[in-house]
PDB file of N, CA and C in Angstrom:
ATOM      1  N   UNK A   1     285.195  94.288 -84.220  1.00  0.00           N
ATOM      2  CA  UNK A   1     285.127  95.471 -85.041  1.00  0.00           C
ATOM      3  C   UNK A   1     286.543  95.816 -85.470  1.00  0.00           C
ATOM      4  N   UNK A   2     286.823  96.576 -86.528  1.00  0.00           N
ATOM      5  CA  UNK A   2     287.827  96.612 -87.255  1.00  0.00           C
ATOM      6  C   UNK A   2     288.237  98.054 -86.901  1.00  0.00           C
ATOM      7  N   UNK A   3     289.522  98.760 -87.059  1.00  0.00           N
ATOM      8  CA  UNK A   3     289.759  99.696 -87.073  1.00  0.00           C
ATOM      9  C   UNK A   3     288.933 101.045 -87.411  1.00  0.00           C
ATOM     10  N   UNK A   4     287.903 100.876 -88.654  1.00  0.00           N
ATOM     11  CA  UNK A   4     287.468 101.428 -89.595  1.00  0.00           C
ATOM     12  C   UNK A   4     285.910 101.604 -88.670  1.00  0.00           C
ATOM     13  N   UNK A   5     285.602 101.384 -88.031  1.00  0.00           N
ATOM     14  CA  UNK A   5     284.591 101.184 -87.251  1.00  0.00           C
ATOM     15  C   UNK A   5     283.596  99.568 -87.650  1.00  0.00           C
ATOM     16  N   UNK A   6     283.993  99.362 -89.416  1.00  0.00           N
ATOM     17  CA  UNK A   6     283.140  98.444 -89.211  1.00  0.00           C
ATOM     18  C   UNK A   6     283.418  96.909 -88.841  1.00  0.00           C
ATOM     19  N   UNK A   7     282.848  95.747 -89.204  1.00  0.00           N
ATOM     20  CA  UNK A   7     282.942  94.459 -88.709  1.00  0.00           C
ATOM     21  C   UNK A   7     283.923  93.672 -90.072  1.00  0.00           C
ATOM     22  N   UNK A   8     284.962  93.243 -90.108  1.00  0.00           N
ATOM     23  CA  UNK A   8     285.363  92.769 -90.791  1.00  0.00           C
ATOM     24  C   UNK A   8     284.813  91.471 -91.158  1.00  0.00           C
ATOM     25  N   UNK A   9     285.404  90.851 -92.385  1.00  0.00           N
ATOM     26  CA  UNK A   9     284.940  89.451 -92.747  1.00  0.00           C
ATOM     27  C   UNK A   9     285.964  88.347 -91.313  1.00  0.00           C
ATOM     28  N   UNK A  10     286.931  88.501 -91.408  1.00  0.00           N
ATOM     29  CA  UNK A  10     287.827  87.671 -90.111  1.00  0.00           C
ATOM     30  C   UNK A  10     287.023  88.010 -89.075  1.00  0.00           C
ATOM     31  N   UNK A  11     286.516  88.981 -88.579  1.00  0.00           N
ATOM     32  CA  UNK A  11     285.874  89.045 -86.976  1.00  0.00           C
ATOM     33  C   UNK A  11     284.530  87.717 -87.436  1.00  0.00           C
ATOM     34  N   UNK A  12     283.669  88.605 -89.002  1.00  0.00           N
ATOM     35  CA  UNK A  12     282.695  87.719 -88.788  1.00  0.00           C
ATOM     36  C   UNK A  12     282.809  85.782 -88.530  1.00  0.00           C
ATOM     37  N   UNK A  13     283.710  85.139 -89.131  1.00  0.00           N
ATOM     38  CA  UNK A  13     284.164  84.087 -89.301  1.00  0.00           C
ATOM     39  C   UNK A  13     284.411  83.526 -87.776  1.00  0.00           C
ATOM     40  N   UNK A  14     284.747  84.257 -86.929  1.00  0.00           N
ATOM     41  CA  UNK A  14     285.236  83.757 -85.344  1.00  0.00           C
ATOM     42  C   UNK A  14     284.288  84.077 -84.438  1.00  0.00           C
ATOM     43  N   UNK A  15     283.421  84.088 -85.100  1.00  0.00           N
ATOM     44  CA  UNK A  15     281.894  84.115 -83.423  1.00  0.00           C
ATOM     45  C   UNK A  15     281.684  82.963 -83.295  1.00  0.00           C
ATOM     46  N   UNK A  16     281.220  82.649 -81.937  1.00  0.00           N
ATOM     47  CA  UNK A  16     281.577  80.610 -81.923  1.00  0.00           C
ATOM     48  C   UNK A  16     279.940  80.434 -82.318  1.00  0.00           C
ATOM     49  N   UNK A  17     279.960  79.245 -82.379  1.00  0.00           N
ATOM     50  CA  UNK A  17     278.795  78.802 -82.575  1.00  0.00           C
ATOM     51  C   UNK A  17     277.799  77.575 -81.577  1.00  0.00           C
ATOM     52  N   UNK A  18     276.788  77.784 -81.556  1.00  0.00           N
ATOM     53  CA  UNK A  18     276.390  76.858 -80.848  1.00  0.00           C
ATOM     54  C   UNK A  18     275.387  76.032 -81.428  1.00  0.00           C
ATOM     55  N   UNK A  19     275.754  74.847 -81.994  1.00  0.00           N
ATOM     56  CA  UNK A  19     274.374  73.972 -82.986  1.00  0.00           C
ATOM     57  C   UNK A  19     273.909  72.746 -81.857  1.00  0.00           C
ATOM     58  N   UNK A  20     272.841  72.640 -81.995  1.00  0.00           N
ATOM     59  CA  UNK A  20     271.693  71.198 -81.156  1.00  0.00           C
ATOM     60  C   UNK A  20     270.594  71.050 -82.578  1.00  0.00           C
ATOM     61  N   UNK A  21     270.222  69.849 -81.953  1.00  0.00           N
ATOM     62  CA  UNK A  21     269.200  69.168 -82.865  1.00  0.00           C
ATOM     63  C   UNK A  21     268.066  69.761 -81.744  1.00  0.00           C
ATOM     64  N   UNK A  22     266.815  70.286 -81.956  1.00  0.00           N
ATOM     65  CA  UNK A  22     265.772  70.037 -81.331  1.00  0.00           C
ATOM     66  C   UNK A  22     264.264  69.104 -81.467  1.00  0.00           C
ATOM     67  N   UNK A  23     264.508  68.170 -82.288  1.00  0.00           N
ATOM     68  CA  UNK A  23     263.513  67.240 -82.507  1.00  0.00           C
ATOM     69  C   UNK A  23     263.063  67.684 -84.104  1.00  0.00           C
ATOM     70  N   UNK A  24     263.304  67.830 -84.325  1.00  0.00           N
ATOM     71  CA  UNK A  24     262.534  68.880 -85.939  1.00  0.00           C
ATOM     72  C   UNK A  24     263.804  69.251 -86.823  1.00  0.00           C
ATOM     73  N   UNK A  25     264.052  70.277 -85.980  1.00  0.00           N
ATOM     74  CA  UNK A  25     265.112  70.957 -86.713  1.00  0.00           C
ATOM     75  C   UNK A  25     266.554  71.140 -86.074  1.00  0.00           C
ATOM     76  N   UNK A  26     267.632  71.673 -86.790  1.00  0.00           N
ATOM     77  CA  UNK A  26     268.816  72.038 -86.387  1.00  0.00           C
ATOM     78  C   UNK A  26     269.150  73.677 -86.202  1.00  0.00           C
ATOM     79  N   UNK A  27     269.376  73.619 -84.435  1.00  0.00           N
ATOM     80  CA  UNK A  27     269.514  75.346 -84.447  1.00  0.00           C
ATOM     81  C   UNK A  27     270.657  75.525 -83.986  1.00  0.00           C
ATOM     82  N   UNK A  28     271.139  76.915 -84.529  1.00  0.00           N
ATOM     83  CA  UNK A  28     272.211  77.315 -84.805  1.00  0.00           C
ATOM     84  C   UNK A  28     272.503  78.786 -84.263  1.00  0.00           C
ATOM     85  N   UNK A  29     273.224  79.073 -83.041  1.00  0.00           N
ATOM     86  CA  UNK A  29     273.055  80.660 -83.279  1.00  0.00           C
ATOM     87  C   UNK A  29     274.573  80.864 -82.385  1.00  0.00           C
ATOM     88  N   UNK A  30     274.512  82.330 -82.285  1.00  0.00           N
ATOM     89  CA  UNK A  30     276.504  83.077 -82.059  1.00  0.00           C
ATOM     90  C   UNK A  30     276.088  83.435 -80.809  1.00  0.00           C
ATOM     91  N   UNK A  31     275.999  82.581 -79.588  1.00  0.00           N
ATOM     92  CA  UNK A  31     276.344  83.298 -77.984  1.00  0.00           C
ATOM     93  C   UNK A  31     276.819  84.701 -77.724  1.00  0.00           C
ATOM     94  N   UNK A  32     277.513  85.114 -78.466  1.00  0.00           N
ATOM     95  CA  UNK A  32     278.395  86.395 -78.318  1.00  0.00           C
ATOM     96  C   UNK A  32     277.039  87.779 -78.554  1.00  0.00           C
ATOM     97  N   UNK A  33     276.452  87.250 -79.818  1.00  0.00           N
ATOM     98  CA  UNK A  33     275.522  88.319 -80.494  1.00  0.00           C
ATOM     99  C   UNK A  33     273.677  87.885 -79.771  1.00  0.00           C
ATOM    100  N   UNK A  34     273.542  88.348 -78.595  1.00  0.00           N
ATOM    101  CA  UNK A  34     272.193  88.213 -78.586  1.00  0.00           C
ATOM    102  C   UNK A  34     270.968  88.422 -79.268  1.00  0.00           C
ATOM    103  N   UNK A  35     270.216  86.998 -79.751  1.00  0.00           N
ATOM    104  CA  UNK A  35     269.067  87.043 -80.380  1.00  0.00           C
ATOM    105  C   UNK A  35     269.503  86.304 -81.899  1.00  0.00           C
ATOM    106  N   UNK A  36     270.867  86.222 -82.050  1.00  0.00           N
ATOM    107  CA  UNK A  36     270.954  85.573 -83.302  1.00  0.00           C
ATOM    108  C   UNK A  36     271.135  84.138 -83.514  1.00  0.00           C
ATOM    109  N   UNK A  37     269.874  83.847 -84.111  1.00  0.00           N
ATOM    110  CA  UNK A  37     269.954  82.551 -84.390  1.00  0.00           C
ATOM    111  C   UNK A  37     269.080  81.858 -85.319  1.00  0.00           C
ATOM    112  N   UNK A  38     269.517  80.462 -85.716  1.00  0.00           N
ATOM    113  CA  UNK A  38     268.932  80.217 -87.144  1.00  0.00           C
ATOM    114  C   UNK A  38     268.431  78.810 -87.092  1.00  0.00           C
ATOM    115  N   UNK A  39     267.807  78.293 -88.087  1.00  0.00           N
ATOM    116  CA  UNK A  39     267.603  77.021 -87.741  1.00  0.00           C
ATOM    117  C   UNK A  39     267.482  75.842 -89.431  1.00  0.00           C
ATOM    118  N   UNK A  40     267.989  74.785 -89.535  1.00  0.00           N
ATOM    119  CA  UNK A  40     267.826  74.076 -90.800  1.00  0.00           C
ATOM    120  C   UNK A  40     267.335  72.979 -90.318  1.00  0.00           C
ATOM    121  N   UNK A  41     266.945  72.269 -91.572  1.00  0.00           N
ATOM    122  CA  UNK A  41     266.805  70.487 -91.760  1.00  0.00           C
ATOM    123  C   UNK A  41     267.878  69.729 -91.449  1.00  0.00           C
ATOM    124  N   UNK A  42     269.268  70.321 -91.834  1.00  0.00           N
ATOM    125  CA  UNK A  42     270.676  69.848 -91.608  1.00  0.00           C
ATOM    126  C   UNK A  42     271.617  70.394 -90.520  1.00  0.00           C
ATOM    127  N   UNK A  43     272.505  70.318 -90.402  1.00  0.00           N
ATOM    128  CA  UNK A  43     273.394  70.923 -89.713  1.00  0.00           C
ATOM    129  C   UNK A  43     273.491  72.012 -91.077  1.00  0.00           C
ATOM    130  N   UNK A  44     274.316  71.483 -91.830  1.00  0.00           N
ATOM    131  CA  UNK A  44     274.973  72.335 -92.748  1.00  0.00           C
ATOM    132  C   UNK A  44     274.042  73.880 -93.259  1.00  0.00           C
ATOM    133  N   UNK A  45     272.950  73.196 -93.197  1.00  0.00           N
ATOM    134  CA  UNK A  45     271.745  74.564 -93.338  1.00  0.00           C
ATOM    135  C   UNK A  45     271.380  75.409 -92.506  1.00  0.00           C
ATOM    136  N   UNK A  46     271.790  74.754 -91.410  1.00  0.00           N
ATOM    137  CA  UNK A  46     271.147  76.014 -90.413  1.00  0.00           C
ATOM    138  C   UNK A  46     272.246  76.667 -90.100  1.00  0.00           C
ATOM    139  N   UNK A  47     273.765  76.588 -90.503  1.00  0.00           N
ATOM    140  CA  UNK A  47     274.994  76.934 -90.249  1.00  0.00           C
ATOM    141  C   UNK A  47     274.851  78.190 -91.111  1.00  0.00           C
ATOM    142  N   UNK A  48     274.637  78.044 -92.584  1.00  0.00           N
ATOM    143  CA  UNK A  48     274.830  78.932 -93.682  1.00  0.00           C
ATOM    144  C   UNK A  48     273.307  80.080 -93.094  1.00  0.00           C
ATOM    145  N   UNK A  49     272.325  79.605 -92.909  1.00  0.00           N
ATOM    146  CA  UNK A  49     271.553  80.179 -92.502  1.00  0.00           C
ATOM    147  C   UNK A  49     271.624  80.938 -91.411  1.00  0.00           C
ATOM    148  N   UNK A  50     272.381  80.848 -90.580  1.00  0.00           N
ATOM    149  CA  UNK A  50     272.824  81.549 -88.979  1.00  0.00           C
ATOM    150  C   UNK A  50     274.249  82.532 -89.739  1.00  0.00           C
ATOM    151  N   UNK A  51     275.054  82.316 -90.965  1.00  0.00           N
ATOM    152  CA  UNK A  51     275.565  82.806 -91.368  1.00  0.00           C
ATOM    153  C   UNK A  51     275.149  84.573 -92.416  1.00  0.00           C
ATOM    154  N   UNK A  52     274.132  84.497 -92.901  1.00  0.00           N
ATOM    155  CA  UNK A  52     273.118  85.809 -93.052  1.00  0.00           C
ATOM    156  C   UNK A  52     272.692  85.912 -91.692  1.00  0.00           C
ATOM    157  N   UNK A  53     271.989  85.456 -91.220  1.00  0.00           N
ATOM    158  CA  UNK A  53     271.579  85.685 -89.797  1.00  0.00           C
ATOM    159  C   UNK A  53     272.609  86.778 -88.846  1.00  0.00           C
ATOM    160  N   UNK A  54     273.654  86.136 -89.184  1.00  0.00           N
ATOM    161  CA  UNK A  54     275.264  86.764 -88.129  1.00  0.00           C
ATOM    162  C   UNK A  54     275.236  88.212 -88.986  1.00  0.00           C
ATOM    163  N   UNK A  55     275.402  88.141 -90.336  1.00  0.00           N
ATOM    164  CA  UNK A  55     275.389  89.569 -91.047  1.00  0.00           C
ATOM    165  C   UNK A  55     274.520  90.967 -90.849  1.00  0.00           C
ATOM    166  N   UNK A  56     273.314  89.850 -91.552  1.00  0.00           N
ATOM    167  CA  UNK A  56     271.941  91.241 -91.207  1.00  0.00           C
ATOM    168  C   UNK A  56     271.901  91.848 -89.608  1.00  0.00           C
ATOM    169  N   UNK A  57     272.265  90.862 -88.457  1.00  0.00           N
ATOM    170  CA  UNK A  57     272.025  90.938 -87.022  1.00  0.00           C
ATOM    171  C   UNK A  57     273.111  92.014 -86.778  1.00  0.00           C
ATOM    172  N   UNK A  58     274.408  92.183 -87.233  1.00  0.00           N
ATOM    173  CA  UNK A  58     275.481  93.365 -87.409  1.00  0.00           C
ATOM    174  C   UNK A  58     275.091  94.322 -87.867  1.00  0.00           C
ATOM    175  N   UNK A  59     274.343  93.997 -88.827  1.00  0.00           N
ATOM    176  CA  UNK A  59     274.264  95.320 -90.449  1.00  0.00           C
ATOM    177  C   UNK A  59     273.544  96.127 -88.804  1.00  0.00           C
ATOM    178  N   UNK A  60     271.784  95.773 -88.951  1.00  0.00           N
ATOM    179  CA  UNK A  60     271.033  96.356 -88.088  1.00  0.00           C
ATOM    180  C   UNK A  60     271.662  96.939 -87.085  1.00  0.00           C
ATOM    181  N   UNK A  61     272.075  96.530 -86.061  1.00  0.00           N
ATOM    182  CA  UNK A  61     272.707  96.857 -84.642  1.00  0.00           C
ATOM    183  C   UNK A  61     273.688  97.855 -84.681  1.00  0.00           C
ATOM    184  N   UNK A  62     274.542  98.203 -86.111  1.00  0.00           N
ATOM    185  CA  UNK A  62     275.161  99.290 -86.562  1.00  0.00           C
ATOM    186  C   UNK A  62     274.395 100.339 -86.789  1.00  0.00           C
ATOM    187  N   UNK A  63     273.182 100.181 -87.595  1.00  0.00           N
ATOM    188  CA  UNK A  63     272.826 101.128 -88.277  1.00  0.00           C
ATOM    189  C   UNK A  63     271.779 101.474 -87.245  1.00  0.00           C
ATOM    190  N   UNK A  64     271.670 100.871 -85.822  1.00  0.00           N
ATOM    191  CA  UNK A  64     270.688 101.665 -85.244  1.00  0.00           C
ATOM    192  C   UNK A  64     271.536 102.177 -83.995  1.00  0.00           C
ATOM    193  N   UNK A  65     272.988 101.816 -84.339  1.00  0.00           N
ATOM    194  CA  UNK A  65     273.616 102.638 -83.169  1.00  0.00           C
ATOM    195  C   UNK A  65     274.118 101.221 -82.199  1.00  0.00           C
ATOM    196  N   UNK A  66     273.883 100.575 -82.314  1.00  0.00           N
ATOM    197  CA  UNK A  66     273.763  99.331 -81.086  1.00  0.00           C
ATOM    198  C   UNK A  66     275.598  99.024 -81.219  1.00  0.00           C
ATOM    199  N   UNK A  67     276.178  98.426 -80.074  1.00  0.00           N
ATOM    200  CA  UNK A  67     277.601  98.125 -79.957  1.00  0.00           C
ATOM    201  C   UNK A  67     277.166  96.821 -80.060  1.00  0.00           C
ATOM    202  N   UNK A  68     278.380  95.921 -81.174  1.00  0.00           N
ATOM    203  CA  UNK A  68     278.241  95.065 -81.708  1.00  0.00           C
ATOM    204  C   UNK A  68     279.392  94.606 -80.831  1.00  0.00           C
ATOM    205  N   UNK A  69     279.064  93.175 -80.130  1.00  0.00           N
ATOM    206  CA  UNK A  69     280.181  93.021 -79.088  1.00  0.00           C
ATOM    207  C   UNK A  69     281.052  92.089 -80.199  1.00  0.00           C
ATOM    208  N   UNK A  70     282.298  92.019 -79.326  1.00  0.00           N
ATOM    209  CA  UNK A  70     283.557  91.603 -80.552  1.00  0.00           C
ATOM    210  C   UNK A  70     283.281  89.542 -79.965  1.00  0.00           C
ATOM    211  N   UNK A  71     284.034  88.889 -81.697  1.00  0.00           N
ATOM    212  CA  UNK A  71     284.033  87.666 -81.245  1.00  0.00           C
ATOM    213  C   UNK A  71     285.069  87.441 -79.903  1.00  0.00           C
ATOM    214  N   UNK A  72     284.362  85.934 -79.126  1.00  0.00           N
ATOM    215  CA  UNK A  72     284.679  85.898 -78.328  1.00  0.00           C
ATOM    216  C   UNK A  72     286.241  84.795 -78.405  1.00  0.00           C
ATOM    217  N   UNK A  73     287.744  85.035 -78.565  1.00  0.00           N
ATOM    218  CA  UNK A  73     288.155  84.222 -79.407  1.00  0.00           C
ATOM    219  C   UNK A  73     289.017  83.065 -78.562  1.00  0.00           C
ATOM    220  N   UNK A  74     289.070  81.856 -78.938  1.00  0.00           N
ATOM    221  CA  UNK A  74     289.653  80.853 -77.909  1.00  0.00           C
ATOM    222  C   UNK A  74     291.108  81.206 -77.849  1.00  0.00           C
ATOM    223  N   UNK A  75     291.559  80.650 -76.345  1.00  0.00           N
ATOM    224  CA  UNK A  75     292.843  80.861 -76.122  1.00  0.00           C
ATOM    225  C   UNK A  75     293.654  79.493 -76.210  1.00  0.00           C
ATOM    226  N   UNK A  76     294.591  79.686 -77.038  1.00  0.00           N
ATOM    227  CA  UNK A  76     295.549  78.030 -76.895  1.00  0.00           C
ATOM    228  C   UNK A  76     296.240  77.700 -75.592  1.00  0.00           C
TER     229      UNK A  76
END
């Protein structure tokens, strides 16, 4: 979260990700944000798709009050 209370575009960009194949499809979702997750034919699709996914899953959790936990960010 940003100063401003809300989620910046840089926070959104650094939630890690976690992609597997499950026999079918490719799922995709942010460990950090419980419940968000997405799924494609490709990698690349279920990435962009977990990417609205990451948004709307913020928008909501703001607008119903919910604490949006911050990305979790690697250390060098």
């Amino acid at each position: 979260m940003n100063a401003g209370g809300g989620t910046s575009m840089l926070d959104l960009e650094h939630y890690s990700v976690a992609l597997r194949w499950d026999g079918e499809d490719w799922i995709a979702r942010n460990p950090e944000l419980h419940g968000c997750i997405a799924d494609g034919k490709t990698p690349t699709e279920a990435l962009a798709s977990l990417e609205i996914s990451r948004k709307l899953w913020i928008e909501s959790s703001l607008a119903t009050g919910l604490e949006v936990p911050p990305p979790v960010l690697e250390q060098e």
